[in-house]
Structures are given as C-alpha cells and as structure tokens.
Protein backbone atom coordinates (compact mmCIF):
# COMPACT_ATOMS: atom_id res chain seq x y z
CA UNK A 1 82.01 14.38 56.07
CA UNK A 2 79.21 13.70 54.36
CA UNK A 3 75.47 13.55 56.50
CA UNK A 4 72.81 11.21 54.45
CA UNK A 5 70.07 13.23 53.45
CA UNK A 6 68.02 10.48 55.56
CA UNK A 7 68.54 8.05 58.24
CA UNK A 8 70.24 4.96 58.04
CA UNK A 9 66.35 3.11 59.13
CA UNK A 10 64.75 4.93 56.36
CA UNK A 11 67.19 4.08 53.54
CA UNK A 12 67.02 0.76 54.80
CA UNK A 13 63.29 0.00 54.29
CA UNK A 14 63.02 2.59 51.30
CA UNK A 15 65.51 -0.26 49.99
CA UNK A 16 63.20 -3.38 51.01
CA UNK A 17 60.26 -1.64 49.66
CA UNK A 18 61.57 -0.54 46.37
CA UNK A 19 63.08 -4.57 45.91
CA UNK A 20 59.37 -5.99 46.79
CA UNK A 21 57.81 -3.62 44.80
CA UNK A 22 59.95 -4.94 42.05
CA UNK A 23 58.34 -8.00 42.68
CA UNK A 24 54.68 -6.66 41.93
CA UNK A 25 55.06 -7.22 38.06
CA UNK A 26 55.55 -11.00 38.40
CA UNK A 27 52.65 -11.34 41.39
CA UNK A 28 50.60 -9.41 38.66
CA UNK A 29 51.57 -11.51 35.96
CA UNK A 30 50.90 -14.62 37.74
CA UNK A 31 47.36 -13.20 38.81
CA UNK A 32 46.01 -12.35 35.73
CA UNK A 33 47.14 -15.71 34.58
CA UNK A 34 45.18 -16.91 37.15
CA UNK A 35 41.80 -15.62 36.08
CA UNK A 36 42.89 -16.12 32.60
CA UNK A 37 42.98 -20.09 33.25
CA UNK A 38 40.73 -20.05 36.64
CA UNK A 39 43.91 -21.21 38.18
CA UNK A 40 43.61 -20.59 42.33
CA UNK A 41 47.12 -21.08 43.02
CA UNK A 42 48.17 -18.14 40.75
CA UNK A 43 45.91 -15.85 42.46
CA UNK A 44 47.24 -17.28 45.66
CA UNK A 45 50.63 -15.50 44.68
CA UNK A 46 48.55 -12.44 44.22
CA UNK A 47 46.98 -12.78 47.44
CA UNK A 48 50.26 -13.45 49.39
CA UNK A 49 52.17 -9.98 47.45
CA UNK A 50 48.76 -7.85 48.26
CA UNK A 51 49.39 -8.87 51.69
CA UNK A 52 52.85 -8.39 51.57
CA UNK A 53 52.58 -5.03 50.64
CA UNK A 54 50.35 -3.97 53.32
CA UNK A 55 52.95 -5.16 55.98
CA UNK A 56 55.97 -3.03 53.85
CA UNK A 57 53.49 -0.82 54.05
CA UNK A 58 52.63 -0.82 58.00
CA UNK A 59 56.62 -0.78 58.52
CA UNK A 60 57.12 2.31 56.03
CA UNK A 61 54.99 3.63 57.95
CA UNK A 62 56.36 3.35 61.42
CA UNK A 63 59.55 4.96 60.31
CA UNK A 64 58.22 7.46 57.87
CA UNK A 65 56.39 8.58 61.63
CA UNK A 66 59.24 8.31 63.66
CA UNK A 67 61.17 10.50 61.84
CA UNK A 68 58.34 13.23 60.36
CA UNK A 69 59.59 15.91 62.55
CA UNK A 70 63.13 15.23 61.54
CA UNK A 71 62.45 15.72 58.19
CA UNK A 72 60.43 18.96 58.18
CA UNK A 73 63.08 20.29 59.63
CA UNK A 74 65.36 19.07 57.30
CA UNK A 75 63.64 19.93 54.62
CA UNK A 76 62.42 23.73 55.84
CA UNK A 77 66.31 24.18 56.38
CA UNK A 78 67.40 23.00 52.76
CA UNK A 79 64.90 25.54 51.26
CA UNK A 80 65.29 28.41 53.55
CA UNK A 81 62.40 28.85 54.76
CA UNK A 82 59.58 28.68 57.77
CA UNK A 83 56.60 27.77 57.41
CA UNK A 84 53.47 27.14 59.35
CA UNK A 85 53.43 23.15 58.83
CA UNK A 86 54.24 21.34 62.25
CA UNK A 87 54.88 18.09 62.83
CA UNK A 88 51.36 17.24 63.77
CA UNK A 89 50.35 18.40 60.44
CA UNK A 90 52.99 16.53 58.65
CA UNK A 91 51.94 13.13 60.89
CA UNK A 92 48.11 13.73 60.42
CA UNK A 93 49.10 13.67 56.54
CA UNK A 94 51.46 10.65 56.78
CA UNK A 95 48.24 9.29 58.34
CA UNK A 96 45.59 9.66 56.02
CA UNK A 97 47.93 8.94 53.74
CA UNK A 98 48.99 5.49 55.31
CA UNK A 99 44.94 5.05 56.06
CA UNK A 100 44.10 5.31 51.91
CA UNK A 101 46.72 2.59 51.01
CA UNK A 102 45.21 0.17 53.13
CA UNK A 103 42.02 0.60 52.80
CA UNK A 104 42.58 0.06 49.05
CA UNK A 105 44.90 -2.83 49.58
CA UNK A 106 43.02 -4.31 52.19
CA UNK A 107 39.76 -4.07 49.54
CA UNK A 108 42.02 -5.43 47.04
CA UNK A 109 43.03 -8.51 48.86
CA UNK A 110 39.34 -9.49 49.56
CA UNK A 111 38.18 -9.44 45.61
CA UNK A 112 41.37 -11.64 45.10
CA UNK A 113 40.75 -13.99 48.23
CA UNK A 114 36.97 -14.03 47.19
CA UNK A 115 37.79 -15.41 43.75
C-alpha cells in the first residue's frame, strides 16, 4: 500500500489554493481594466481576490504548521540524512515566511482599496 507523500489536509488545501490561484489571472485582468477605464467595480474584483488570497493564505498556513514536524521528518528520512534543523527552526521559517506574504498582500489590498 501506497502512503501519500503528504496528508490528506494538506493535499486538500494545496488543491483549493492552486484552483484560486488559477483565478488570479482573471482578478488581474479585470483590475487593470479597471484603472484602464477608472472603472471601481473592476478593482472591486481585485480587492475581493487580494483578500481572498490572504485567507488561503492564513489557512495554508495553519496546516503547513500543524504538520512542519511531520514533514522534516519525512523529508530527513527520504534523503538519508540528520541534520541540525528542528522543528522550531522549520516553524520560525514557515513564519516569517507566512509574515512576508501578508504584509505584501495586506499593502497590496490598501493601494487597490485606496483607488
């Protein structure tokens, strides 16, 4: 039998997030229409994907966490070897990592919600 290389929760919202990222191109689209024409409710559809993807984002998140130590050790047995990286370290990285995206996003949505 067979063992997924990840968990059934992480495939699962990989899934969701890959399908609304899909969906970025159009909410793009339809934004720079928007300040093409100085049309407000194409940037709206902007505005409601940026903020979209910063609660994919927060729920990526939560499960990419949840599972961190699981998958060091996954991936330390796959390659053979041991290294000094702990979980912490791999969190404290998820983290920042997590902390960047929004941050951006978050400054994103504003410029669009301020047009």
């Amino acid at each position: 039998v067979d063992r997924p290389s990840h968990s059934l929760a992480l495939q699962v919202v990989a899934l969701v997030a890959i399908v609304f990222h899909s969906l970025a191109f159009f909410a793009g689209l339809k934004g720079l229409m928007g300040i093409m024409f100085r049309d407000p409710q194409r940037l709206r559809i902007l505005l409601l994907y940026q903020i979209g993807e910063m609660l994919v984002a927060v729920v990526m998140f939560a499960v990419r966490e949840i599972e961190a130590c699981e998958e060091l050790h996954r991936l330390q047995s796959l390659r053979h070897v041991s290294s000094d990286t702990g979980c912490g370290t791999v969190r404290f990285f998820l983290l920042a990592e997590f902390c960047i995206h929004e941050c951006l996003f978050t400054y994103f949505s504003y410029i669009i919600w301020s047009l």
